[in-house]
C-alpha atoms as a PDB file:
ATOM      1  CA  UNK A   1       3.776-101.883 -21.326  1.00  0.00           C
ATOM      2  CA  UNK A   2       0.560-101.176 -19.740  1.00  0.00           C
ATOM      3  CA  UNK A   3       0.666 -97.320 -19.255  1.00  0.00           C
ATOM      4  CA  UNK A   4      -2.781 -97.996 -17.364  1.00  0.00           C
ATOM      5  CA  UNK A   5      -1.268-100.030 -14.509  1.00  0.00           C
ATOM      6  CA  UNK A   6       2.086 -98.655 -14.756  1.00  0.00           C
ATOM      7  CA  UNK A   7       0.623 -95.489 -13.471  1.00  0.00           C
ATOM      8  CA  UNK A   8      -1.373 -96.693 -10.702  1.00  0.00           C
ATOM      9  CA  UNK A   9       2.524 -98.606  -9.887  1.00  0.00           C
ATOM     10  CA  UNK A  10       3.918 -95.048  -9.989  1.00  0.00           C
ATOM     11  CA  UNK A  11       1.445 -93.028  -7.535  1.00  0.00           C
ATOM     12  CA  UNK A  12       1.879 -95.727  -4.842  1.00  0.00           C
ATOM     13  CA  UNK A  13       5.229 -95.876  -5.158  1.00  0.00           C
ATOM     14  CA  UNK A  14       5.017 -91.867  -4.871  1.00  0.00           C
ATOM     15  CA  UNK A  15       3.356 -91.830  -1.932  1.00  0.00           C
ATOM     16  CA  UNK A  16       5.627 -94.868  -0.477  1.00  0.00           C
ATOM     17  CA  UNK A  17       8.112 -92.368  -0.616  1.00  0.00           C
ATOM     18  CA  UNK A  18       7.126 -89.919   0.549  1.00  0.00           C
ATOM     19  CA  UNK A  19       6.370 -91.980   4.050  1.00  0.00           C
ATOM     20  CA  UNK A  20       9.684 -93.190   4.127  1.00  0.00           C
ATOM     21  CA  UNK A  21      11.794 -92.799   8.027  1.00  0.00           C
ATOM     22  CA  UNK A  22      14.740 -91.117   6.597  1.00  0.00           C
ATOM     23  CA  UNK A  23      16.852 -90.297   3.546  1.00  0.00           C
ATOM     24  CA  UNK A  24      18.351 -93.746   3.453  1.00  0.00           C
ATOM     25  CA  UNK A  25      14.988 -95.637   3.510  1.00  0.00           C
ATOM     26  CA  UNK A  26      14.197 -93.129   0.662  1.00  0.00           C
ATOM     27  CA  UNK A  27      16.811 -94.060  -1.196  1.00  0.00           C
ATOM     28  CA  UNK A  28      16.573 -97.871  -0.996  1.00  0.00           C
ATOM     29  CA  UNK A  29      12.899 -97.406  -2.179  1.00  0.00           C
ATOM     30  CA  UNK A  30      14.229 -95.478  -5.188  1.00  0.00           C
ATOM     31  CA  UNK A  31      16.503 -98.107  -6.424  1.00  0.00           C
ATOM     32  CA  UNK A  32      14.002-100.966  -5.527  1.00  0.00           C
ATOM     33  CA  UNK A  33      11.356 -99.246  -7.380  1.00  0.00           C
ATOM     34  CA  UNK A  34      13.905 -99.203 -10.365  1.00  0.00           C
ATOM     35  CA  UNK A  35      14.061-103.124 -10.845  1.00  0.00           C
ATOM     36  CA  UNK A  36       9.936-103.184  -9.862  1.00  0.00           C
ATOM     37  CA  UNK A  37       8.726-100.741 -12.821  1.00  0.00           C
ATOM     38  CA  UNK A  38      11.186-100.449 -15.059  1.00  0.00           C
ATOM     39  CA  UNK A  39      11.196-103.263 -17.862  1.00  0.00           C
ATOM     40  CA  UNK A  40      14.864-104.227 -18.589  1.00  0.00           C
ATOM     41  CA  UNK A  41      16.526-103.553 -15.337  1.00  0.00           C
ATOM     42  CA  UNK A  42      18.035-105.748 -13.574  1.00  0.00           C
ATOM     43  CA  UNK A  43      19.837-103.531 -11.307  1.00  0.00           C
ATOM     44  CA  UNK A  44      19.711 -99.602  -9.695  1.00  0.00           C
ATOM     45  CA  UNK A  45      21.807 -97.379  -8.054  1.00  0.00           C
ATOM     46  CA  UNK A  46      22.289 -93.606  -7.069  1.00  0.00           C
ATOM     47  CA  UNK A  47      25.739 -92.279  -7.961  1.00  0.00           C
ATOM     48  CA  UNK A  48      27.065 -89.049  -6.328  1.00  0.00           C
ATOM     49  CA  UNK A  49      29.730 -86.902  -7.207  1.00  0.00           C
ATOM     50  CA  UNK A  50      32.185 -85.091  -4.339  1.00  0.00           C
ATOM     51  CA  UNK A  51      35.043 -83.523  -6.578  1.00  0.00           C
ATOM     52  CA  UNK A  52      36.581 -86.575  -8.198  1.00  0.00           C
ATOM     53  CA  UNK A  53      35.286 -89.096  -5.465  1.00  0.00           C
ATOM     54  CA  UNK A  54      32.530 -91.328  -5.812  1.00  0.00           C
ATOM     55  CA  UNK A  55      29.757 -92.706  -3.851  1.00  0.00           C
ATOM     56  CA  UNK A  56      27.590 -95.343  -4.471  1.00  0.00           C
ATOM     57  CA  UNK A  57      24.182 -95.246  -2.515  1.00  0.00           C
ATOM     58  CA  UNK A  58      21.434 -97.776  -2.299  1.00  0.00           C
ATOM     59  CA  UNK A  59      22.829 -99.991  -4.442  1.00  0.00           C
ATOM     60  CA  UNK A  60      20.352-102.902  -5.217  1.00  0.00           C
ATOM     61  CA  UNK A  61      23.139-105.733  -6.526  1.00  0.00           C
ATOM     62  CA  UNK A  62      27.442-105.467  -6.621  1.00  0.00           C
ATOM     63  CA  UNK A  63      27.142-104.756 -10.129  1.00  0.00           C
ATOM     64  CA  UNK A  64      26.130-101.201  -9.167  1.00  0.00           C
ATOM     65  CA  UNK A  65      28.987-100.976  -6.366  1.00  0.00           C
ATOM     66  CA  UNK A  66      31.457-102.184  -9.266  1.00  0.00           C
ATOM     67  CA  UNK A  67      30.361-100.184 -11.500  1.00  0.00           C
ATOM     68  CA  UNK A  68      30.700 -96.840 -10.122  1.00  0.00           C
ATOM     69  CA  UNK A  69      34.245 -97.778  -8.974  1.00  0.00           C
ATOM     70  CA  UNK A  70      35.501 -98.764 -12.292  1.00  0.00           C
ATOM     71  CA  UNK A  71      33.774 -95.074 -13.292  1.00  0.00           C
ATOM     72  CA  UNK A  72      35.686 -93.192 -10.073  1.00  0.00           C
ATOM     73  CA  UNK A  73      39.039 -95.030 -11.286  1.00  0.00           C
ATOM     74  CA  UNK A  74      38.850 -94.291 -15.000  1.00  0.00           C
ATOM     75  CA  UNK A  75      37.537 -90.717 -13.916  1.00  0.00           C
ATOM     76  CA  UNK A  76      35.092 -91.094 -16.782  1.00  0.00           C
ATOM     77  CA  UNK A  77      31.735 -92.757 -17.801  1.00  0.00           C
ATOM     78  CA  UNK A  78      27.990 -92.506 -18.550  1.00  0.00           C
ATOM     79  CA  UNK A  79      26.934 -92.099 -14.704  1.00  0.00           C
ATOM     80  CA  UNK A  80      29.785 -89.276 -14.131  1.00  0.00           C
ATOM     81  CA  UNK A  81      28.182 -87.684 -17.437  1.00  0.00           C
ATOM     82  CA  UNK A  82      24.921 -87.118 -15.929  1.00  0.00           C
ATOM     83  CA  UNK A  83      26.399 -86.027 -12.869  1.00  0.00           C
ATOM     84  CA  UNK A  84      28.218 -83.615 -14.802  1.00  0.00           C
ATOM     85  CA  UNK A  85      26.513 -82.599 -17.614  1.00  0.00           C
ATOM     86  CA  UNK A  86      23.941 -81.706 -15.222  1.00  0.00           C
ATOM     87  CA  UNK A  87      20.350 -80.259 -17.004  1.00  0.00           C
ATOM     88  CA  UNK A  88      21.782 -79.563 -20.263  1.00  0.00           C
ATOM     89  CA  UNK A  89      22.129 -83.745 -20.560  1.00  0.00           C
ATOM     90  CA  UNK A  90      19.713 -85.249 -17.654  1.00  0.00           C
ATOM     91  CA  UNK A  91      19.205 -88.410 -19.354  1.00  0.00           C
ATOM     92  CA  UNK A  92      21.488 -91.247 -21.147  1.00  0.00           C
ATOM     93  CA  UNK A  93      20.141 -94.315 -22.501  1.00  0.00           C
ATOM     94  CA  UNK A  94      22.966 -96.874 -23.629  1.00  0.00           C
ATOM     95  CA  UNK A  95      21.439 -99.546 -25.795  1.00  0.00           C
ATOM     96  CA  UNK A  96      24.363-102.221 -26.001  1.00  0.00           C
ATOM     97  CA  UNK A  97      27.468-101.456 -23.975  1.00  0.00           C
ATOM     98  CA  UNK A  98      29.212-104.376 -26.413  1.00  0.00           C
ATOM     99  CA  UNK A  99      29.618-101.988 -29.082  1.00  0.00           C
ATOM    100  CA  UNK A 100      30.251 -98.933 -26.990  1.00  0.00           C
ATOM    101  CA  UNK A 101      33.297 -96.487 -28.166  1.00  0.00           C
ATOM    102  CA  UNK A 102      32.859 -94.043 -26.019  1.00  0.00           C
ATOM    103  CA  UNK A 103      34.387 -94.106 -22.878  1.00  0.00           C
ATOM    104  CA  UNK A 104      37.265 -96.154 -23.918  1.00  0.00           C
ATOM    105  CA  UNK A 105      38.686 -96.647 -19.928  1.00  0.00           C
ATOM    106  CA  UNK A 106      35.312 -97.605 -18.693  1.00  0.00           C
ATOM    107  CA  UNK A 107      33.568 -99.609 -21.165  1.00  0.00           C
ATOM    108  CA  UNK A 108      35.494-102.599 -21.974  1.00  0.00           C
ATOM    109  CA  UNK A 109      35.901-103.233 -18.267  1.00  0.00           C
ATOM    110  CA  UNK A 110      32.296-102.743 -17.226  1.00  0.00           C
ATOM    111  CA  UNK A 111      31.214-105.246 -20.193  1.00  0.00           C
ATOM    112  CA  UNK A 112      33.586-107.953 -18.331  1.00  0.00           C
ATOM    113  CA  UNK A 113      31.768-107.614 -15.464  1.00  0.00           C
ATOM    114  CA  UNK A 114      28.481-108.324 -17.208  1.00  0.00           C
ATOM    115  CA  UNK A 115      26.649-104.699 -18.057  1.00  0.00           C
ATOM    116  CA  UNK A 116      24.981-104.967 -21.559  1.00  0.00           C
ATOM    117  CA  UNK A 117      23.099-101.861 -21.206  1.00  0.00           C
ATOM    118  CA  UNK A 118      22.688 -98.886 -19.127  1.00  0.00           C
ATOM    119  CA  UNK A 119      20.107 -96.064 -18.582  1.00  0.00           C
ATOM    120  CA  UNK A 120      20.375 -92.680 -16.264  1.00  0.00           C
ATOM    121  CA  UNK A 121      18.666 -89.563 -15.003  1.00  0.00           C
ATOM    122  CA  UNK A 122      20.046 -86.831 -13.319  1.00  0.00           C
ATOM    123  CA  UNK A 123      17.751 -86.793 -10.056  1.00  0.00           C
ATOM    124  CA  UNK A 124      17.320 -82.560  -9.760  1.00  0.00           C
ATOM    125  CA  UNK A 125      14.483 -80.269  -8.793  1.00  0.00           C
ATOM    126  CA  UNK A 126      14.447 -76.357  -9.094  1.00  0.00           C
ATOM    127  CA  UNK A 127      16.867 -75.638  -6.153  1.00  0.00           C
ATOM    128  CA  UNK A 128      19.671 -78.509  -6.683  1.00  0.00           C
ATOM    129  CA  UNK A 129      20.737 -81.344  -8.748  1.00  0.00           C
ATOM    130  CA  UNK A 130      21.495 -84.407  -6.487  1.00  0.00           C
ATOM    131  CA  UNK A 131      23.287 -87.468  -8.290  1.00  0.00           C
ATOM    132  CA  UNK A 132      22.235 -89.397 -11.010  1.00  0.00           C
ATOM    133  CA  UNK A 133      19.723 -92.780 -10.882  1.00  0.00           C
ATOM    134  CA  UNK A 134      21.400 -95.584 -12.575  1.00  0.00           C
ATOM    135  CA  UNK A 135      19.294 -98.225 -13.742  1.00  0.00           C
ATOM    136  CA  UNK A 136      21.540-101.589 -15.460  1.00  0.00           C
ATOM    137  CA  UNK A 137      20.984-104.475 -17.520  1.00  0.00           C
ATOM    138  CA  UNK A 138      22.956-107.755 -18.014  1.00  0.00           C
ATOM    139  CA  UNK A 139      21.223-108.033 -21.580  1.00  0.00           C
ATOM    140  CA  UNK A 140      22.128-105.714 -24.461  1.00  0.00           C
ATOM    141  CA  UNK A 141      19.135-104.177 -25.894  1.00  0.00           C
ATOM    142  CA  UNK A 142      17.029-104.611 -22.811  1.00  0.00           C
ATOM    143  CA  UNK A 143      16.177-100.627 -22.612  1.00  0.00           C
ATOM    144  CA  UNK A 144      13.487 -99.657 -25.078  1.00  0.00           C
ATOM    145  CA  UNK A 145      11.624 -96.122 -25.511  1.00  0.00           C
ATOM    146  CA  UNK A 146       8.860 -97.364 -22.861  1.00  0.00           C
ATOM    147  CA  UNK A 147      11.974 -98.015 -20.838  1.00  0.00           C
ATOM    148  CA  UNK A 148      13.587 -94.812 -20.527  1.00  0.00           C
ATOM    149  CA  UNK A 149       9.980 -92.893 -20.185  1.00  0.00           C
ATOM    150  CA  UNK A 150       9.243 -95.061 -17.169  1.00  0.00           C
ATOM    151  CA  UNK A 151      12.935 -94.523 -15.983  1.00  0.00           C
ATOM    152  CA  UNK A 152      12.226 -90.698 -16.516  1.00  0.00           C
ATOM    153  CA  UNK A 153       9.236 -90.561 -14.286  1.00  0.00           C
ATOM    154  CA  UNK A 154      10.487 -92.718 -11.821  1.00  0.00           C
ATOM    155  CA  UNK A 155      13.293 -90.579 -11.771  1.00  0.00           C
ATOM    156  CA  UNK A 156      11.236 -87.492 -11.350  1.00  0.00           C
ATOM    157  CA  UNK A 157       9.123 -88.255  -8.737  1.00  0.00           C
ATOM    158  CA  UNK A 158      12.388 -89.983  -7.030  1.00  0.00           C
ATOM    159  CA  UNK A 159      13.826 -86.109  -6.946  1.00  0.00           C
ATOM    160  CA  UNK A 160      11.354 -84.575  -5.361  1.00  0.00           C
ATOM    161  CA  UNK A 161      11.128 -87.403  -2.225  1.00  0.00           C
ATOM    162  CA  UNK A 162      15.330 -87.410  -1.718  1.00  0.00           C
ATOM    163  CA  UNK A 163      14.868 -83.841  -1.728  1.00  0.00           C
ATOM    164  CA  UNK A 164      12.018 -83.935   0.462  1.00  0.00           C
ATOM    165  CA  UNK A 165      13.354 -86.273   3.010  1.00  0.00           C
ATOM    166  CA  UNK A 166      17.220 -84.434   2.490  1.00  0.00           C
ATOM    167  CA  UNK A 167      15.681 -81.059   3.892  1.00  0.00           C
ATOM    168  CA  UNK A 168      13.518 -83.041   6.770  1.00  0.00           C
ATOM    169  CA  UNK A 169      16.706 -84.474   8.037  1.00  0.00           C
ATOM    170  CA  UNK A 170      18.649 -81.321   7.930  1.00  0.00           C
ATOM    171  CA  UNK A 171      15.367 -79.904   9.865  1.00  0.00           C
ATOM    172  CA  UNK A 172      15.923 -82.433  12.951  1.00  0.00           C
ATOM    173  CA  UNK A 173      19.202 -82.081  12.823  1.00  0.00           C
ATOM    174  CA  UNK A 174      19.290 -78.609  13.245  1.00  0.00           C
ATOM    175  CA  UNK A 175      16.406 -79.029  16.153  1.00  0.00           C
ATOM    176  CA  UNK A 176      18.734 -81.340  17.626  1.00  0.00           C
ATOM    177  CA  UNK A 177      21.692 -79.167  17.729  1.00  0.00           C
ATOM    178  CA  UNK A 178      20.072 -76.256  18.958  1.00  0.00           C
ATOM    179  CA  UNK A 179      18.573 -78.219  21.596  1.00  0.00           C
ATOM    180  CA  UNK A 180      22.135 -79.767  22.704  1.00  0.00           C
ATOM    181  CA  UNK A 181      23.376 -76.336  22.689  1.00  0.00           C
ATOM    182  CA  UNK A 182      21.026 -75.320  24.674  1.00  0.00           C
ATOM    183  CA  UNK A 183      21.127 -77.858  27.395  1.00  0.00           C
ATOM    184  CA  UNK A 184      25.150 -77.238  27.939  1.00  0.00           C
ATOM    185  CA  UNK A 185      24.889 -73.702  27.935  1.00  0.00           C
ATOM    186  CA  UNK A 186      22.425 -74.223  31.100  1.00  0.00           C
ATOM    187  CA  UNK A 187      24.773 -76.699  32.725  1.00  0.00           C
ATOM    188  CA  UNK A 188      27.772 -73.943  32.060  1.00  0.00           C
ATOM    189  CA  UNK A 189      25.696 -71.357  33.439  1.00  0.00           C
ATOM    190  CA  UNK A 190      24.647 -73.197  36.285  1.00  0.00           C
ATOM    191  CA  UNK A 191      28.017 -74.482  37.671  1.00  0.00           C
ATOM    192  CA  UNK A 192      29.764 -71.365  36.677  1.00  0.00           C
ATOM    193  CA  UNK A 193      27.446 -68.442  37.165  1.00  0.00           C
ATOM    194  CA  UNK A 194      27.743 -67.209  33.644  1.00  0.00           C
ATOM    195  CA  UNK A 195      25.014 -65.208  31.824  1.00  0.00           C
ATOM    196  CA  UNK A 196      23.692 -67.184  28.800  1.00  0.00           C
ATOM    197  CA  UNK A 197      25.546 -64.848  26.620  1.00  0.00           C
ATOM    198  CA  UNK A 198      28.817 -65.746  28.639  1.00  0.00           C
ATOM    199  CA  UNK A 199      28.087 -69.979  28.249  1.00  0.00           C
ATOM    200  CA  UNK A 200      27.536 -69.319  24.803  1.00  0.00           C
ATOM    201  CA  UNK A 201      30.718 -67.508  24.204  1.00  0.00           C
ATOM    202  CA  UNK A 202      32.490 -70.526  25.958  1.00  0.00           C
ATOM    203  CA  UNK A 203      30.968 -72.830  23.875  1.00  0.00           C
ATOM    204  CA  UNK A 204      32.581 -70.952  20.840  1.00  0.00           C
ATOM    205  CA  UNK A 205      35.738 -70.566  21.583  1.00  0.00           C
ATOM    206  CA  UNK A 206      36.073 -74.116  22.617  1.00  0.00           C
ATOM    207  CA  UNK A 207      35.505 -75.096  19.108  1.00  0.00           C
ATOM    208  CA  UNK A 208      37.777 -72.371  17.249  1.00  0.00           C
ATOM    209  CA  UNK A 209      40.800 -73.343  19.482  1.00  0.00           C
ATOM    210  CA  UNK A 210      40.280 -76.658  19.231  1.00  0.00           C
ATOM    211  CA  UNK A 211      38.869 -77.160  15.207  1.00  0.00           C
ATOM    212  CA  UNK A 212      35.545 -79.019  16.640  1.00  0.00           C
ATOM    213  CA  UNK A 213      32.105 -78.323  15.774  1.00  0.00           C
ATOM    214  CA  UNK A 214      29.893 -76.193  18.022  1.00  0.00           C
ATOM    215  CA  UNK A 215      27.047 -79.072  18.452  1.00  0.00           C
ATOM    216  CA  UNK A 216      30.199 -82.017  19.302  1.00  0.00           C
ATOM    217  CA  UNK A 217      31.916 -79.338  21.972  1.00  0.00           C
ATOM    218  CA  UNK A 218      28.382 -78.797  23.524  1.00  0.00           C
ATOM    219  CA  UNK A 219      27.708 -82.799  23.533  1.00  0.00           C
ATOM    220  CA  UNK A 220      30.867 -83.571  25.689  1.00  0.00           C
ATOM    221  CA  UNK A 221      29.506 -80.658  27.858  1.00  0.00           C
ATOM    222  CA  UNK A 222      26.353 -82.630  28.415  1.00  0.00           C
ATOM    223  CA  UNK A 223      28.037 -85.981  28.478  1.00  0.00           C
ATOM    224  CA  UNK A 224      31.295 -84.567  30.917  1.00  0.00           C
ATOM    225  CA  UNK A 225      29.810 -81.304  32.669  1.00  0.00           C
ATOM    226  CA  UNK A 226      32.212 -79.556  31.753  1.00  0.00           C
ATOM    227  CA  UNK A 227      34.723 -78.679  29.210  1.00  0.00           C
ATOM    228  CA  UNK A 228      38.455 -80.260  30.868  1.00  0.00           C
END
Protein backbone atom coordinates (compact mmCIF):
# COMPACT_ATOMS: atom_id res chain seq x y z
CA UNK A 1 0.00 0.00 0.00
CA UNK A 2 1.00 3.46 -0.62
CA UNK A 3 0.80 5.07 2.91
CA UNK A 4 1.64 8.39 0.87
CA UNK A 5 -1.61 8.45 -1.13
CA UNK A 6 -3.58 6.49 1.22
CA UNK A 7 -3.37 9.44 3.48
CA UNK A 8 -4.18 12.14 1.21
CA UNK A 9 -7.49 9.32 0.45
CA UNK A 10 -8.13 9.56 4.21
CA UNK A 11 -8.19 13.54 4.87
CA UNK A 12 -10.65 14.00 1.96
CA UNK A 13 -12.65 11.46 2.89
CA UNK A 14 -12.48 13.21 6.51
CA UNK A 15 -13.56 16.23 5.47
CA UNK A 16 -16.34 14.53 3.04
CA UNK A 17 -17.74 13.63 6.16
CA UNK A 18 -17.80 15.92 7.91
CA UNK A 19 -20.03 17.94 5.08
CA UNK A 20 -22.36 15.29 4.94
CA UNK A 21 -26.65 16.48 5.18
CA UNK A 22 -27.44 14.15 7.92
CA UNK A 23 -26.52 11.05 9.92
CA UNK A 24 -27.65 8.74 7.18
CA UNK A 25 -25.57 10.41 4.38
CA UNK A 26 -22.78 10.02 7.04
CA UNK A 27 -23.19 6.72 7.32
CA UNK A 28 -23.41 5.65 3.66
CA UNK A 29 -20.06 7.57 3.21
CA UNK A 30 -18.58 5.43 6.00
CA UNK A 31 -19.33 2.15 4.47
CA UNK A 32 -18.51 3.42 0.88
CA UNK A 33 -15.27 4.66 2.04
CA UNK A 34 -14.73 1.03 3.43
CA UNK A 35 -14.72 -0.78 -0.08
CA UNK A 36 -12.71 2.64 -1.58
CA UNK A 37 -9.56 2.45 0.91
CA UNK A 38 -9.51 -0.55 2.36
CA UNK A 39 -7.59 -3.35 0.29
CA UNK A 40 -9.55 -6.66 0.64
CA UNK A 41 -13.03 -5.48 1.14
CA UNK A 42 -15.48 -6.17 -0.80
CA UNK A 43 -18.23 -5.17 1.38
CA UNK A 44 -19.12 -2.66 4.69
CA UNK A 45 -21.60 -2.25 7.08
CA UNK A 46 -22.42 -0.61 10.55
CA UNK A 47 -23.97 -3.07 13.01
CA UNK A 48 -25.88 -1.78 16.10
CA UNK A 49 -26.86 -3.40 19.09
CA UNK A 50 -30.52 -2.61 20.96
CA UNK A 51 -30.66 -5.43 23.72
CA UNK A 52 -30.66 -8.60 21.66
CA UNK A 53 -31.98 -6.87 18.38
CA UNK A 54 -30.03 -6.00 15.53
CA UNK A 55 -29.73 -3.34 13.03
CA UNK A 56 -27.99 -3.19 10.03
CA UNK A 57 -27.17 0.42 8.71
CA UNK A 58 -25.66 1.54 5.47
CA UNK A 59 -25.12 -1.57 4.25
CA UNK A 60 -23.08 -1.41 0.93
CA UNK A 61 -24.12 -5.15 -0.61
CA UNK A 62 -26.89 -8.06 0.96
CA UNK A 63 -24.04 -9.84 2.22
CA UNK A 64 -23.87 -7.27 5.04
CA UNK A 65 -27.84 -7.36 5.57
CA UNK A 66 -27.39 -11.32 5.75
CA UNK A 67 -24.88 -11.29 7.72
CA UNK A 68 -25.93 -9.45 10.68
CA UNK A 69 -29.20 -11.48 10.65
CA UNK A 70 -27.62 -14.80 10.76
CA UNK A 71 -25.51 -12.95 13.87
CA UNK A 72 -29.06 -11.53 15.58
CA UNK A 73 -30.50 -15.25 15.12
CA UNK A 74 -27.56 -17.23 16.47
CA UNK A 75 -27.28 -14.37 19.20
CA UNK A 76 -23.54 -14.66 18.66
CA UNK A 77 -20.65 -13.61 16.30
CA UNK A 78 -17.59 -11.44 15.54
CA UNK A 79 -19.73 -8.12 14.85
CA UNK A 80 -21.88 -8.70 18.24
CA UNK A 81 -18.26 -9.15 19.88
CA UNK A 82 -17.18 -5.76 19.13
CA UNK A 83 -20.38 -4.43 20.00
CA UNK A 84 -20.00 -6.05 23.17
CA UNK A 85 -16.71 -6.32 24.15
CA UNK A 86 -16.73 -2.72 23.74
CA UNK A 87 -12.93 -0.89 24.35
CA UNK A 88 -11.41 -3.70 26.07
CA UNK A 89 -11.67 -5.61 22.33
CA UNK A 90 -12.32 -2.64 19.63
CA UNK A 91 -10.91 -4.50 16.86
CA UNK A 92 -11.26 -8.21 15.25
CA UNK A 93 -9.54 -9.24 12.25
CA UNK A 94 -10.73 -12.80 10.93
CA UNK A 95 -8.27 -14.09 8.40
CA UNK A 96 -10.22 -17.17 6.83
CA UNK A 97 -13.74 -17.72 8.09
CA UNK A 98 -13.26 -21.51 6.37
CA UNK A 99 -11.40 -22.64 9.24
CA UNK A 100 -13.20 -20.65 11.88
CA UNK A 101 -14.20 -22.62 15.31
CA UNK A 102 -15.36 -20.08 17.04
CA UNK A 103 -18.72 -19.14 16.83
CA UNK A 104 -19.98 -22.50 15.99
CA UNK A 105 -23.92 -21.10 15.19
CA UNK A 106 -22.66 -18.35 13.03
CA UNK A 107 -19.78 -19.44 11.11
CA UNK A 108 -20.64 -22.34 9.07
CA UNK A 109 -23.71 -20.48 7.88
CA UNK A 110 -22.06 -17.17 7.04
CA UNK A 111 -19.28 -19.22 4.95
CA UNK A 112 -22.40 -20.61 2.78
CA UNK A 113 -23.31 -17.42 1.99
CA UNK A 114 -19.87 -16.54 0.67
CA UNK A 115 -17.80 -14.54 3.66
CA UNK A 116 -14.10 -15.73 3.59
CA UNK A 117 -12.93 -13.12 5.85
CA UNK A 118 -14.02 -10.45 8.10
CA UNK A 119 -12.55 -7.34 9.84
CA UNK A 120 -14.25 -4.84 12.63
CA UNK A 121 -13.86 -1.76 14.77
CA UNK A 122 -15.87 -0.66 17.41
CA UNK A 123 -16.77 3.00 16.11
CA UNK A 124 -16.45 4.99 19.88
CA UNK A 125 -15.15 8.36 20.96
CA UNK A 126 -14.67 9.58 24.66
CA UNK A 127 -18.42 10.06 25.49
CA UNK A 128 -20.06 6.78 23.77
CA UNK A 129 -19.40 3.73 21.85
CA UNK A 130 -21.78 3.57 18.78
CA UNK A 131 -21.81 0.11 16.82
CA UNK A 132 -19.20 -1.59 15.23
CA UNK A 133 -17.83 -1.00 11.29
CA UNK A 134 -17.85 -4.22 9.51
CA UNK A 135 -15.74 -4.46 6.64
CA UNK A 136 -16.16 -8.29 4.51
CA UNK A 137 -14.43 -10.25 2.05
CA UNK A 138 -15.57 -13.08 -0.31
CA UNK A 139 -11.77 -14.27 -0.40
CA UNK A 140 -10.09 -15.90 2.60
CA UNK A 141 -6.94 -14.22 3.40
CA UNK A 142 -7.86 -10.97 1.76
CA UNK A 143 -7.21 -8.85 5.18
CA UNK A 144 -3.52 -8.24 5.75
CA UNK A 145 -1.75 -5.99 8.57
CA UNK A 146 -1.96 -2.85 6.06
CA UNK A 147 -5.58 -3.92 6.00
CA UNK A 148 -6.69 -3.68 9.41
CA UNK A 149 -4.43 -0.32 10.04
CA UNK A 150 -6.32 1.34 7.21
CA UNK A 151 -9.62 -0.23 8.60
CA UNK A 152 -8.52 1.27 12.06
CA UNK A 153 -8.19 4.78 10.85
CA UNK A 154 -10.99 4.73 8.73
CA UNK A 155 -12.76 3.61 11.57
CA UNK A 156 -11.52 6.38 13.74
CA UNK A 157 -12.11 9.22 11.88
CA UNK A 158 -15.66 7.46 10.92
CA UNK A 159 -16.44 7.91 14.96
CA UNK A 160 -15.89 11.16 15.33
CA UNK A 161 -18.24 12.31 12.01
CA UNK A 162 -21.41 9.76 13.18
CA UNK A 163 -20.88 11.33 16.37
CA UNK A 164 -20.63 14.64 15.00
CA UNK A 165 -23.55 14.53 12.72
CA UNK A 166 -25.62 12.21 15.71
CA UNK A 167 -25.44 15.35 18.12
CA UNK A 168 -26.27 17.96 15.05
CA UNK A 169 -29.42 16.08 14.44
CA UNK A 170 -30.44 15.81 17.99
CA UNK A 171 -29.61 19.79 17.94
CA UNK A 172 -32.43 20.48 15.15
CA UNK A 173 -34.50 18.28 16.49
CA UNK A 174 -34.66 19.72 19.68
CA UNK A 175 -34.94 23.40 17.84
CA UNK A 176 -37.72 21.93 16.11
CA UNK A 177 -39.63 20.75 19.01
CA UNK A 178 -39.29 23.67 20.99
CA UNK A 179 -40.38 25.68 18.19
CA UNK A 180 -43.67 23.41 17.61
CA UNK A 181 -44.27 23.77 21.19
CA UNK A 182 -44.13 27.00 21.04
CA UNK A 183 -46.38 27.77 18.18
CA UNK A 184 -49.42 25.58 19.87
CA UNK A 185 -49.03 27.02 23.09
CA UNK A 186 -49.78 30.53 21.24
CA UNK A 187 -52.70 29.09 19.32
CA UNK A 188 -54.03 27.59 22.93
CA UNK A 189 -53.52 30.81 24.45
CA UNK A 190 -55.06 32.69 21.86
CA UNK A 191 -58.41 30.81 21.41
CA UNK A 192 -58.64 30.09 25.04
CA UNK A 193 -57.29 33.03 26.97
CA UNK A 194 -54.79 31.01 28.90
CA UNK A 195 -51.50 32.43 30.29
CA UNK A 196 -48.49 30.70 28.64
CA UNK A 197 -47.95 28.87 31.80
CA UNK A 198 -51.68 27.61 31.56
CA UNK A 199 -51.16 26.35 27.47
CA UNK A 200 -48.19 24.77 28.59
CA UNK A 201 -49.75 22.85 31.36
CA UNK A 202 -52.42 21.69 28.74
CA UNK A 203 -49.99 20.58 26.53
CA UNK A 204 -48.69 18.21 29.36
CA UNK A 205 -51.32 16.66 30.54
CA UNK A 206 -52.52 15.83 27.12
CA UNK A 207 -49.59 13.64 26.72
CA UNK A 208 -49.55 11.86 30.31
CA UNK A 209 -53.28 10.88 29.89
CA UNK A 210 -52.95 9.90 26.69
CA UNK A 211 -49.04 8.12 26.58
CA UNK A 212 -48.01 10.64 23.56
CA UNK A 213 -45.04 12.68 23.33
CA UNK A 214 -45.12 16.39 24.21
CA UNK A 215 -43.72 17.58 20.58
CA UNK A 216 -46.63 14.93 18.62
CA UNK A 217 -49.59 16.41 21.12
CA UNK A 218 -48.37 20.01 20.25
CA UNK A 219 -48.17 19.05 16.31
CA UNK A 220 -51.92 17.99 16.13
CA UNK A 221 -52.46 21.34 18.01
CA UNK A 222 -50.90 23.15 15.11
CA UNK A 223 -52.26 20.85 12.48
CA UNK A 224 -56.16 20.68 14.31
CA UNK A 225 -56.28 23.97 16.56
CA UNK A 226 -57.09 22.37 19.10
CA UNK A 227 -56.81 19.34 21.17
CA UNK A 228 -60.62 17.29 20.51
Amino acid sequence: MDWEVFAQRMASMARDLLAQGSVGDTLERITASATELVDGCDAAGILMLHGTEVRSLAPTDPLVVDSDRLQGEAGEGPCFDAVRHGTDEPVFRIADLTTETRWPAYAPRARDLGVGSMMGFLLFTEDEELGALNLYSRRPGAFTEASELAGWLLASHAAVAFSSARTQAQLEQAVATRHVIGEAMGILMGSHRLTEEQAFDVLRRYSQENNLKLRDVARRVCEQGNLS
